[in-house]
C-alpha atoms as a PDB file:
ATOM      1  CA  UNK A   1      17.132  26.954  41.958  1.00  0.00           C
ATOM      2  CA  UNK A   2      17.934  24.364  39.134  1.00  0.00           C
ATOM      3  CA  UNK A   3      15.380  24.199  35.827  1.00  0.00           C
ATOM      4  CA  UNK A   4      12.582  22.258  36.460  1.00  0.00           C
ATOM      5  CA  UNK A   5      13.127  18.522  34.755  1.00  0.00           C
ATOM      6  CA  UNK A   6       9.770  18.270  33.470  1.00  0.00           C
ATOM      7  CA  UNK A   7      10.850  21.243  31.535  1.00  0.00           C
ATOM      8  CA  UNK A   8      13.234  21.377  28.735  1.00  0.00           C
ATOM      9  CA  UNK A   9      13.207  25.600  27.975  1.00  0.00           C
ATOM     10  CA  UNK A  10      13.239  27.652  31.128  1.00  0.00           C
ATOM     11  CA  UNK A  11      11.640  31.219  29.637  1.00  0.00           C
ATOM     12  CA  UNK A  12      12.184  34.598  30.937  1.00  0.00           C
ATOM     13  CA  UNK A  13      11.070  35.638  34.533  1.00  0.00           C
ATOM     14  CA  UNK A  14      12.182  32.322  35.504  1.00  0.00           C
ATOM     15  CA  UNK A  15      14.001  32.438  38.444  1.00  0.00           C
ATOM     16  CA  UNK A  16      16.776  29.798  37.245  1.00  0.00           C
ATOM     17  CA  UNK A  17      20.168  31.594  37.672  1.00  0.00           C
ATOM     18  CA  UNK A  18      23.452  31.220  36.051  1.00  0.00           C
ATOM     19  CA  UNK A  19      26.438  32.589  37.980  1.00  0.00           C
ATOM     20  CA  UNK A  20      23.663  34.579  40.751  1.00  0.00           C
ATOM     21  CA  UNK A  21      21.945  36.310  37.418  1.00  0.00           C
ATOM     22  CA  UNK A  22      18.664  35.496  35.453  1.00  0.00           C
ATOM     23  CA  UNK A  23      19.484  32.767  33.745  1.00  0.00           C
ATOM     24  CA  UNK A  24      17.091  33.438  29.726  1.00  0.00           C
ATOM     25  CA  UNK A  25      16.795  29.844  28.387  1.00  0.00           C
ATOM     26  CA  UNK A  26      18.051  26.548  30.299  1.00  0.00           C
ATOM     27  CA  UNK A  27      18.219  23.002  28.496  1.00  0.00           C
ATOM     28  CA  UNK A  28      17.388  20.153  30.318  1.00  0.00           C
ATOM     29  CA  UNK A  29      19.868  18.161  28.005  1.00  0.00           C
ATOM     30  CA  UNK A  30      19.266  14.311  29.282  1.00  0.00           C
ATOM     31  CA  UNK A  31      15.367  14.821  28.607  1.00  0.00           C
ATOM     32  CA  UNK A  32      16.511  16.499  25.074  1.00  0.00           C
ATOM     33  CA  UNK A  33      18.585  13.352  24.783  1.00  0.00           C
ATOM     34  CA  UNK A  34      15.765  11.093  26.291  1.00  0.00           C
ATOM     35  CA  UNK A  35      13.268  12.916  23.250  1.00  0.00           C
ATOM     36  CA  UNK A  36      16.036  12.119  19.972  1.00  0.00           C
ATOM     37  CA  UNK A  37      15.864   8.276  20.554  1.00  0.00           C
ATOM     38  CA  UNK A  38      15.487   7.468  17.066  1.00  0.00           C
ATOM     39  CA  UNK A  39      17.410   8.449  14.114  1.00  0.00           C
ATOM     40  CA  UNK A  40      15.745   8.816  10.780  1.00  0.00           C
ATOM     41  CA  UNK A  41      17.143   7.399   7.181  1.00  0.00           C
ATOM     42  CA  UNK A  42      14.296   9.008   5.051  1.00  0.00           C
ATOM     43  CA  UNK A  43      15.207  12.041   3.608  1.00  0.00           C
ATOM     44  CA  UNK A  44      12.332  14.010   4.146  1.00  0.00           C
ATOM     45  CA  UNK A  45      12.252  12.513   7.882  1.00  0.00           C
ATOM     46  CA  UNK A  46      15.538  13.847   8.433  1.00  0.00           C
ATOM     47  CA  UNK A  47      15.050  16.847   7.340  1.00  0.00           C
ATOM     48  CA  UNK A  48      11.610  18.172   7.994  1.00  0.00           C
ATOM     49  CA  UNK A  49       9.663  15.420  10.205  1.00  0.00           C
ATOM     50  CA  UNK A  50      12.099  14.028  12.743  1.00  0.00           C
ATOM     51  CA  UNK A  51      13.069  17.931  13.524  1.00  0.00           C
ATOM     52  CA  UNK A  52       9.677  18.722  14.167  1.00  0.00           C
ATOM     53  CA  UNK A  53       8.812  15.963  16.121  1.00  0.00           C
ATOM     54  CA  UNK A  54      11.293  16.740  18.846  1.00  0.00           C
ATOM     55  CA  UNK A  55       9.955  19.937  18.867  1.00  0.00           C
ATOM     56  CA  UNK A  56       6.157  19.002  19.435  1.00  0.00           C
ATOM     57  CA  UNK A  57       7.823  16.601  21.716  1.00  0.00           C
ATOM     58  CA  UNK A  58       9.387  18.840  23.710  1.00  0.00           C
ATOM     59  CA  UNK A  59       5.709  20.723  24.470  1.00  0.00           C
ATOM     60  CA  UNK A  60       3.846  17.174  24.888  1.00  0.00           C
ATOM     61  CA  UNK A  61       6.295  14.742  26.249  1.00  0.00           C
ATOM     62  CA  UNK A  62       5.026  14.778  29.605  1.00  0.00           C
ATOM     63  CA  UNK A  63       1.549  15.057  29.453  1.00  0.00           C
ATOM     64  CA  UNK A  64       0.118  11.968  31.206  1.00  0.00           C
ATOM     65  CA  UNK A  65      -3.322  11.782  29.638  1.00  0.00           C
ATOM     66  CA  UNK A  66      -1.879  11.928  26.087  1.00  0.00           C
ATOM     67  CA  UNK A  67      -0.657   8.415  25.127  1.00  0.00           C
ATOM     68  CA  UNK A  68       1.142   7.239  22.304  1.00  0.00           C
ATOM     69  CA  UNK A  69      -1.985   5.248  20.792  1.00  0.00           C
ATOM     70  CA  UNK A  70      -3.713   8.341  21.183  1.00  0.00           C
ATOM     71  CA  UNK A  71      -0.856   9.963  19.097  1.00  0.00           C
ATOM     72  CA  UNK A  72      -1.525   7.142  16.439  1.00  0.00           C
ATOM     73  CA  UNK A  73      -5.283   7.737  16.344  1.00  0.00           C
ATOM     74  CA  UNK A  74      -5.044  11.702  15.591  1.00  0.00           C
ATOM     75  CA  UNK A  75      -2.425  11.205  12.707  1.00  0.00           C
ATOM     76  CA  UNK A  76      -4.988   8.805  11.491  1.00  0.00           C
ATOM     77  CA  UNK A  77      -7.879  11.476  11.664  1.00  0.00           C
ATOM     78  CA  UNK A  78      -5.317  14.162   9.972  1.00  0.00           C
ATOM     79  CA  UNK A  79      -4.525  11.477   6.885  1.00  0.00           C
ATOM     80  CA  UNK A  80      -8.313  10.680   6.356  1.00  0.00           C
ATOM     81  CA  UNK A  81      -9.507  14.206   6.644  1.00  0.00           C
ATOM     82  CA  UNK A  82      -6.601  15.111   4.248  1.00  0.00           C
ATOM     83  CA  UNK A  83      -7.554  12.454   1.896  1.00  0.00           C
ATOM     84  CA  UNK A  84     -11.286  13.295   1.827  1.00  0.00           C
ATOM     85  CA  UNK A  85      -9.706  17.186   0.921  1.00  0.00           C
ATOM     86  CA  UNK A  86      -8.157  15.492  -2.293  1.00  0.00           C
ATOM     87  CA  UNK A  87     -11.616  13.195  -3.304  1.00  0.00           C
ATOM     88  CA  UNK A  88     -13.600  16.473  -3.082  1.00  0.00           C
ATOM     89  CA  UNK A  89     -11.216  19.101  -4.946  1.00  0.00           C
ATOM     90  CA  UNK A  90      -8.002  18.712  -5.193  1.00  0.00           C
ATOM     91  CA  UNK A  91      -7.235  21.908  -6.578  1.00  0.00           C
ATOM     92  CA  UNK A  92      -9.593  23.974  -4.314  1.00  0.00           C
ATOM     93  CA  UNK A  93      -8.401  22.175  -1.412  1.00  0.00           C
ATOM     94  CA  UNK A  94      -4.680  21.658  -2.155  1.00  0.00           C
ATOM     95  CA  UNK A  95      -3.328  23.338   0.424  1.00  0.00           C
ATOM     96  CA  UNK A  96      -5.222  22.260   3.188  1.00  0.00           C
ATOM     97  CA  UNK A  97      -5.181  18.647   2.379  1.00  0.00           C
ATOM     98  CA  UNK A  98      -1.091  18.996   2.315  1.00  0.00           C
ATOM     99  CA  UNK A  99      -0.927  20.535   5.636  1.00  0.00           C
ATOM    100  CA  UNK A 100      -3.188  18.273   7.148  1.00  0.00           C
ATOM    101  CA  UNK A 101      -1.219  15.255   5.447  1.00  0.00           C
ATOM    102  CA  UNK A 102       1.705  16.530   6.710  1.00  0.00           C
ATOM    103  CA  UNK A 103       0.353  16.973  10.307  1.00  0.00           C
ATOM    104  CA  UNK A 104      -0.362  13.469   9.627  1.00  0.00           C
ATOM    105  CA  UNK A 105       2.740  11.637   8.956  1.00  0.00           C
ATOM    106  CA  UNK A 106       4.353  14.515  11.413  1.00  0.00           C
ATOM    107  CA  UNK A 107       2.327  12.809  14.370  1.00  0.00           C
ATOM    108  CA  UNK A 108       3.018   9.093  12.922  1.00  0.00           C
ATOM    109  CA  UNK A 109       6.288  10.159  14.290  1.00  0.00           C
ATOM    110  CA  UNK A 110       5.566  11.350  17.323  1.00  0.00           C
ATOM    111  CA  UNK A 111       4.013   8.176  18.593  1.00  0.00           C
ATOM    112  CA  UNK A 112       6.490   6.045  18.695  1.00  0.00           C
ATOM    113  CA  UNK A 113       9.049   8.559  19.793  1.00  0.00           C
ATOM    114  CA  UNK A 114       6.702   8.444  22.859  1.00  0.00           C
ATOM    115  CA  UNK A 115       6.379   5.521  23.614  1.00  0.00           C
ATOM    116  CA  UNK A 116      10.028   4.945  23.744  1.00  0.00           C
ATOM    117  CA  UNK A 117      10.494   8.214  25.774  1.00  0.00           C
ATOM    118  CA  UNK A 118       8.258   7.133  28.466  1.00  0.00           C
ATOM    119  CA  UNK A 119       8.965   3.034  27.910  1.00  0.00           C
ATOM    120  CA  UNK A 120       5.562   2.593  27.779  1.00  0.00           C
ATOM    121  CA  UNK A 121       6.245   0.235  23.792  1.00  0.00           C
ATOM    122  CA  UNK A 122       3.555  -2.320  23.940  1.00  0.00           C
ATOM    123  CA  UNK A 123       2.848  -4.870  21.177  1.00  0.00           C
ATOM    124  CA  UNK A 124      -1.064  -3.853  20.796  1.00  0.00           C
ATOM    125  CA  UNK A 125       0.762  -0.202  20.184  1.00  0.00           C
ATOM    126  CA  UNK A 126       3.124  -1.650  17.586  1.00  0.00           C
ATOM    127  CA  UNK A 127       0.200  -3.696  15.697  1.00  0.00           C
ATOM    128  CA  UNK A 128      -1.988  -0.894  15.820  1.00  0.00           C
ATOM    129  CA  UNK A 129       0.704   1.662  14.333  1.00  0.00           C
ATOM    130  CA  UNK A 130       1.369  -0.335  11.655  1.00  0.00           C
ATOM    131  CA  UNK A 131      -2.021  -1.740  10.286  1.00  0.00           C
ATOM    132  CA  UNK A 132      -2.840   2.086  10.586  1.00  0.00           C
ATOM    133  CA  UNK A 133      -0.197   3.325   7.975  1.00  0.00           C
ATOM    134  CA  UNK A 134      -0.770   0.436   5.850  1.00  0.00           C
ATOM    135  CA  UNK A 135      -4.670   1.058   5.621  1.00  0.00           C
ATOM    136  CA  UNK A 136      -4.400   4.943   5.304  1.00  0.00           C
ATOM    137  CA  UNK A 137      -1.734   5.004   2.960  1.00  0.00           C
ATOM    138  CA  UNK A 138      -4.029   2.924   1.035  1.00  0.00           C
ATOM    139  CA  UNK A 139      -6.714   5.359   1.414  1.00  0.00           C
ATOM    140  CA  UNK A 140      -4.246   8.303   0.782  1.00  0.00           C
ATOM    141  CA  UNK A 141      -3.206   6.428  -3.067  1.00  0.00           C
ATOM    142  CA  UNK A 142      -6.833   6.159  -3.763  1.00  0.00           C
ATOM    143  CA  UNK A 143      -7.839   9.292  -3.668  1.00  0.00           C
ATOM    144  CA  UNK A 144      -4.792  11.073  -5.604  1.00  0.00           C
ATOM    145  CA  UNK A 145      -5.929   8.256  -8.090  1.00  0.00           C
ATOM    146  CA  UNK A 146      -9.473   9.480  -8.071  1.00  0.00           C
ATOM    147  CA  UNK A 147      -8.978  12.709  -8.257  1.00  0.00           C
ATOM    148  CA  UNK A 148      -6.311  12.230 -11.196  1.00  0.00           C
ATOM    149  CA  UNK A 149      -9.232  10.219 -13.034  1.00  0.00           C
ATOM    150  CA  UNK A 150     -12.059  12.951 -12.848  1.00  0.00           C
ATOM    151  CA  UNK A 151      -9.352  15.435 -13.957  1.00  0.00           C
ATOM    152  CA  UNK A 152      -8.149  12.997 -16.953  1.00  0.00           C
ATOM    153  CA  UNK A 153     -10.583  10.423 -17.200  1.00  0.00           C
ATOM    154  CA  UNK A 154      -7.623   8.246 -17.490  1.00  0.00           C
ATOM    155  CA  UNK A 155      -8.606   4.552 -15.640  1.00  0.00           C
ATOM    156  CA  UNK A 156      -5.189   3.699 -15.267  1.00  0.00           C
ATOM    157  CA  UNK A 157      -4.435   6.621 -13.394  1.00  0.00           C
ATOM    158  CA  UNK A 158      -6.278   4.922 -10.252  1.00  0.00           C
ATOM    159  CA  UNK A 159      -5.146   1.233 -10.745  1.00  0.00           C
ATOM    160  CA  UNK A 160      -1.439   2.567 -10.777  1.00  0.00           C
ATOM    161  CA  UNK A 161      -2.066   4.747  -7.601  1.00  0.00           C
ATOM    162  CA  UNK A 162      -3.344   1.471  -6.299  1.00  0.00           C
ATOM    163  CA  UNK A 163      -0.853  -0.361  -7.511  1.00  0.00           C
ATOM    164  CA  UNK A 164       2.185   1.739  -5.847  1.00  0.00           C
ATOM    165  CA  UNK A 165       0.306   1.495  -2.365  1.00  0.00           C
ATOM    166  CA  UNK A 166       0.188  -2.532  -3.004  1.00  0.00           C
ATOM    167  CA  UNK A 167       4.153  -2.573  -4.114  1.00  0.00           C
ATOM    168  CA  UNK A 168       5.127  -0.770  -0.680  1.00  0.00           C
ATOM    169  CA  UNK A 169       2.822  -3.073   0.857  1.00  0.00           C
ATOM    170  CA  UNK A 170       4.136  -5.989  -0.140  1.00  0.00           C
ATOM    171  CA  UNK A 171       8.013  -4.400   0.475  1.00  0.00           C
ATOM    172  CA  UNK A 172       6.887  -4.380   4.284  1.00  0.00           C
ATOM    173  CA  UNK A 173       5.153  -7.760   4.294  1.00  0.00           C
ATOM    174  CA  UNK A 174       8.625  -9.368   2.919  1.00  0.00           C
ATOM    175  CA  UNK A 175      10.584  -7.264   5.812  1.00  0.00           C
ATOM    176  CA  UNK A 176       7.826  -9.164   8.661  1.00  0.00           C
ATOM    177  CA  UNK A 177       8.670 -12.691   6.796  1.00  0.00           C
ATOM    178  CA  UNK A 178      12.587 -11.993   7.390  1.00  0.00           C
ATOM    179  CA  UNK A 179      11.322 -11.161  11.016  1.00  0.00           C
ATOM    180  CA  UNK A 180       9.531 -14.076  12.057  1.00  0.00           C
ATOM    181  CA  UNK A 181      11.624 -16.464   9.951  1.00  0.00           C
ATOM    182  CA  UNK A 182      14.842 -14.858  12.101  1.00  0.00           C
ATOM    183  CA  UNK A 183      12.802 -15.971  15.385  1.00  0.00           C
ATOM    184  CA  UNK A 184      12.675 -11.913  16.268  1.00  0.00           C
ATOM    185  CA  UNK A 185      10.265  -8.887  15.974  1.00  0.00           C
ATOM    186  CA  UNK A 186      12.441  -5.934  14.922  1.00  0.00           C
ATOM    187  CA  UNK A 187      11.482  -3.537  17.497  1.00  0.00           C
ATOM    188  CA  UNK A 188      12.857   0.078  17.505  1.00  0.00           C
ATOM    189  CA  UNK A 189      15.081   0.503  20.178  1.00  0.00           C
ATOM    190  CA  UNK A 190      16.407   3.814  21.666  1.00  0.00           C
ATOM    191  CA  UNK A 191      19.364   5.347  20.043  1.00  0.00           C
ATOM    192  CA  UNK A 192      21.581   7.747  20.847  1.00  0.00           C
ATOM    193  CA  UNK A 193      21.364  11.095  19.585  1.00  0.00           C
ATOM    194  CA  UNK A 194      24.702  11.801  17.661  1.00  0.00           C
ATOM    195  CA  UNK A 195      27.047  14.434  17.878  1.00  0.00           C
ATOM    196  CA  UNK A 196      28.519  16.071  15.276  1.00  0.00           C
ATOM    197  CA  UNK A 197      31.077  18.732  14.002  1.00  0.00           C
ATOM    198  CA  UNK A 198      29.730  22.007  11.914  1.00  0.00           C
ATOM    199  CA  UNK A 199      31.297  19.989   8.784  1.00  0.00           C
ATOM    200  CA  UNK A 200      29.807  16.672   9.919  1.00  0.00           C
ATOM    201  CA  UNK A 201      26.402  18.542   9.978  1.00  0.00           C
ATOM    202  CA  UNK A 202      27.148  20.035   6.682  1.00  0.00           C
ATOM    203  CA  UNK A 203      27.627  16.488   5.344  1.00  0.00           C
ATOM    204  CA  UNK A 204      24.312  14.808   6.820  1.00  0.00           C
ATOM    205  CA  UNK A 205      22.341  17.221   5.451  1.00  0.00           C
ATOM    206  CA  UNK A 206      23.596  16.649   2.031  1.00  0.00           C
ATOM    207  CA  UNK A 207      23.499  13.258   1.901  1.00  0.00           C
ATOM    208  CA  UNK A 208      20.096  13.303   3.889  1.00  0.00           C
ATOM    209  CA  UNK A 209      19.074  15.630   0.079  1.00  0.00           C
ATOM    210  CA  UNK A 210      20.634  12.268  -1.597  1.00  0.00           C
ATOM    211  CA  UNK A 211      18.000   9.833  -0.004  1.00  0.00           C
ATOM    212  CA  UNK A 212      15.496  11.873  -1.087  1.00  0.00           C
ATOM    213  CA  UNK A 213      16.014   9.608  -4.651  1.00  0.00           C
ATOM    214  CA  UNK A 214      15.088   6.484  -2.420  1.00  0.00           C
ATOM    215  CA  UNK A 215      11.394   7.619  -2.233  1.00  0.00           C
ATOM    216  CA  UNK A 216      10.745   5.417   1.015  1.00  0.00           C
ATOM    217  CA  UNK A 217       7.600   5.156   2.704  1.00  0.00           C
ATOM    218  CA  UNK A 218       7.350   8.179   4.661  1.00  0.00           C
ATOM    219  CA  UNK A 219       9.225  10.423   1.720  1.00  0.00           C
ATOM    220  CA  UNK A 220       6.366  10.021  -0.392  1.00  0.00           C
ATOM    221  CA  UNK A 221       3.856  11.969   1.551  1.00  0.00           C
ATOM    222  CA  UNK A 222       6.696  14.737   0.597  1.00  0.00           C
ATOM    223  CA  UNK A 223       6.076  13.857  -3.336  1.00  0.00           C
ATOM    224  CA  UNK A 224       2.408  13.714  -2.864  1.00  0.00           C
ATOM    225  CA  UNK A 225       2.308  17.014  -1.381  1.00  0.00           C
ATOM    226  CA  UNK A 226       4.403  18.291  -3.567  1.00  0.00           C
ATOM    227  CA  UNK A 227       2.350  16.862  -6.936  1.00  0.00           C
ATOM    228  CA  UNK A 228      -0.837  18.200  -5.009  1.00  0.00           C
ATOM    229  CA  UNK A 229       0.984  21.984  -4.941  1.00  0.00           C
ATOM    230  CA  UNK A 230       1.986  22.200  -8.397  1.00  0.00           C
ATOM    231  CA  UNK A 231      -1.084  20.612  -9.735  1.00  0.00           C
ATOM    232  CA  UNK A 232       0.396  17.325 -11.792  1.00  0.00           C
ATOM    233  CA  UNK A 233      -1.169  14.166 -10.041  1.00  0.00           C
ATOM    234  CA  UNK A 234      -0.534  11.956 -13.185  1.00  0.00           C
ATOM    235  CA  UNK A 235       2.706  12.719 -13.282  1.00  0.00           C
ATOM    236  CA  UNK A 236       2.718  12.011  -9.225  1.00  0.00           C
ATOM    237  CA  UNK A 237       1.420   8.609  -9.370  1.00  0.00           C
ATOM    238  CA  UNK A 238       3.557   7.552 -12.377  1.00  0.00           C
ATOM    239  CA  UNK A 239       6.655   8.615 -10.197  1.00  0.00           C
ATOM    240  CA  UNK A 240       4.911   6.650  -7.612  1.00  0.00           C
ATOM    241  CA  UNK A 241       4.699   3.469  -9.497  1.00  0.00           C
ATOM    242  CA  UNK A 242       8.168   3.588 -10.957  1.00  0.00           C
ATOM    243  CA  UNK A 243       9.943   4.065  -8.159  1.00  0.00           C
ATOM    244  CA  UNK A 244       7.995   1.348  -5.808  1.00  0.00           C
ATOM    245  CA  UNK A 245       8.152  -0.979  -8.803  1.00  0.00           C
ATOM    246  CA  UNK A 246      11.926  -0.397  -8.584  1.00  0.00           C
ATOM    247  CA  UNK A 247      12.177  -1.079  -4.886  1.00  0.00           C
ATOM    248  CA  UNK A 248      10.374  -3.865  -4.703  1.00  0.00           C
ATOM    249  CA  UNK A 249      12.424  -5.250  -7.447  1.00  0.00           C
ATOM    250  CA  UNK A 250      15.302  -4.476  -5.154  1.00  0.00           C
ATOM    251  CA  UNK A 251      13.991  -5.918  -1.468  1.00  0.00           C
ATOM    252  CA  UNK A 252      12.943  -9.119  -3.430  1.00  0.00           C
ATOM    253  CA  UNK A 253      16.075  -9.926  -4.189  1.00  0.00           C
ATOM    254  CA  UNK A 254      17.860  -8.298  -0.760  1.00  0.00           C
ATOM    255  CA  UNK A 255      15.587 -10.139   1.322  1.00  0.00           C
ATOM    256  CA  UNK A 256      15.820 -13.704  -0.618  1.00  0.00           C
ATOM    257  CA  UNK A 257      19.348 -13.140  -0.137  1.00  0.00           C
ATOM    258  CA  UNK A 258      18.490 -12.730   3.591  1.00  0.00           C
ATOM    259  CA  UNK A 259      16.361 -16.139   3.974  1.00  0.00           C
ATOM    260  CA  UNK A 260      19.244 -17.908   2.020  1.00  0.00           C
ATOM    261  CA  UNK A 261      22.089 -17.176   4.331  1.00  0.00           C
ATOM    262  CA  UNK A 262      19.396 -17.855   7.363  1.00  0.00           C
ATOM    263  CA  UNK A 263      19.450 -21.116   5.925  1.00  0.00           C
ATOM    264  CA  UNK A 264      22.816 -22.258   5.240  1.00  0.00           C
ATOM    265  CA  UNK A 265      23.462 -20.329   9.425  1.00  0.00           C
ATOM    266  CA  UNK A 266      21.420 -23.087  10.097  1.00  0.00           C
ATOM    267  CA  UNK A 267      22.334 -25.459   8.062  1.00  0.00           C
ATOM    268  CA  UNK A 268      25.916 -25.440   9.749  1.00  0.00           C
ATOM    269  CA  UNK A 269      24.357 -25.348  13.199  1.00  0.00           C
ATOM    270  CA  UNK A 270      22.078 -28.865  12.598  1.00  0.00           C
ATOM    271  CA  UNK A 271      23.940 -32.332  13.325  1.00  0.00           C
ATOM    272  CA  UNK A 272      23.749 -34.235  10.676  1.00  0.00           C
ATOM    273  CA  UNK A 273      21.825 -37.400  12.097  1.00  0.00           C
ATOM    274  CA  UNK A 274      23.599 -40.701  12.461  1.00  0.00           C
ATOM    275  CA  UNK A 275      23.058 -43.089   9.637  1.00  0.00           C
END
């Protein structure tokens, strides 16, 4: 009897067989394939979340009562709770609140990943996804700055915290103007799932451990985590400020460059009107 489609491991005592014996573990490979429809750039999605995901995936994918806006409203309970942990004591609670953080931005993945698995993407789902990381992140930067002020009584601790949530903010609000001035809404589409050599693997994974000097939006629930661990929050939001400062710096000018050549594209597609 083939393995069940629904299921992507076939355990023991299954009575799958390979060759007329007990077959251990079958892979339903196109449902594997169906599962990796996104590749990740961030380093510490590459690495940690994106991994993970298709393993939670691979437990939840079919469950018809769980949908992905459901997805998006538990990773938005796990990043509140975790930053309420921070706000009440973020040494006594460090642990906890990275965990649940993590669980956080782990099912942020799993949403979308989904949605496109079952091709259920709806524009309500894509609106709600994203005004949810934008106002939790938010939430997330205030309390490391809070808690970095009752531990320094520094003021500017908080307004930079602040201030790195606004820069990454305003890095995604220039990517929507390219958007709707390019007549389009970048929507993620399937990809799929590569295939690589031992060496080829060896070589993502180091330059996956270069990106991780990018600090990009979903890399910096890594650095937070990591600041909360070894106990240096100023030093956390200053490396949050700096490098946000330095990006938006960057996608300023990238994404003026974009408008300009959307302009002279049209510029050579307008007839010039009869004089």
């Amino acid at each position: 009897m083939p393995a069940s489609p629904q299921a992507v491991l076939v355990g023991p005592g299954s009575p799958a067989l390979d060759g007329g014996r007990p077959r251990r573990w079958s892979i339903d490979r196109e449902r594997l394939k169906r599962i990796r429809n996104i590749q990740s750039e961030e380093f510490y999605s590459r690495l940690v979340m994106r991994p993970l995901s298709v393993v939670i995936m691979l437990l939840i994918a079919d469950w018809k009562w769980l949908t992905p806006n459901m997805v998006t409203s538990l990773a938005n309970v796990f990043k509140l709770v975790g930053a309420a942990l921070i706000v009440l004591d973020h040494r006594e609670y460090a642990i906890s609140a990275v965990i649940i953080l993590q669980l956080g931005v782990l099912f942020d993945h799993i949403d979308g990943t989904l949605a496109r698995y079952r091709k259920t993407g709806s524009t309500f789902g894509a609106f709600y996804d994203k005004v949810s990381d934008a106002v939790t992140w938010l939430v997330i930067s205030g309390a490391i700055g809070w808690a970095a002020y009752v531990e320094t009584q520094n003021v500017w601790l908080p307004i930079g915290a602040l201030a790195a949530a606004y820069l990454l903010l305003v890095m995604g609000y220039m990517k929507w103007i390219v958007a709707a001035a390019a007549n389009r809404t970048p929507a993620t589409q399937p990809a799929e799932p590569p295939s690589r050599t031992p060496m080829q693997w060896a070589g993502w994974f180091l330059s996956s451990l270069g990106r991780a000097a990018y600090f990009e939006e979903i890399d910096l629930f890594f650095w937070i985590g990591l600041g909360l661990l070894v106990d240096q929050l100023p030093l956390t939001i200053l490396l949050l400020l700096v490098s946000q400062g330095v990006q938006m710096t960057f996608m300023i000018i990238k994404r003026g460059m974009q408008m300009k050549q959307m302009d002279a594209a049209r510029a050579r597609t307008t007839p010039i009107a009869a004089t």
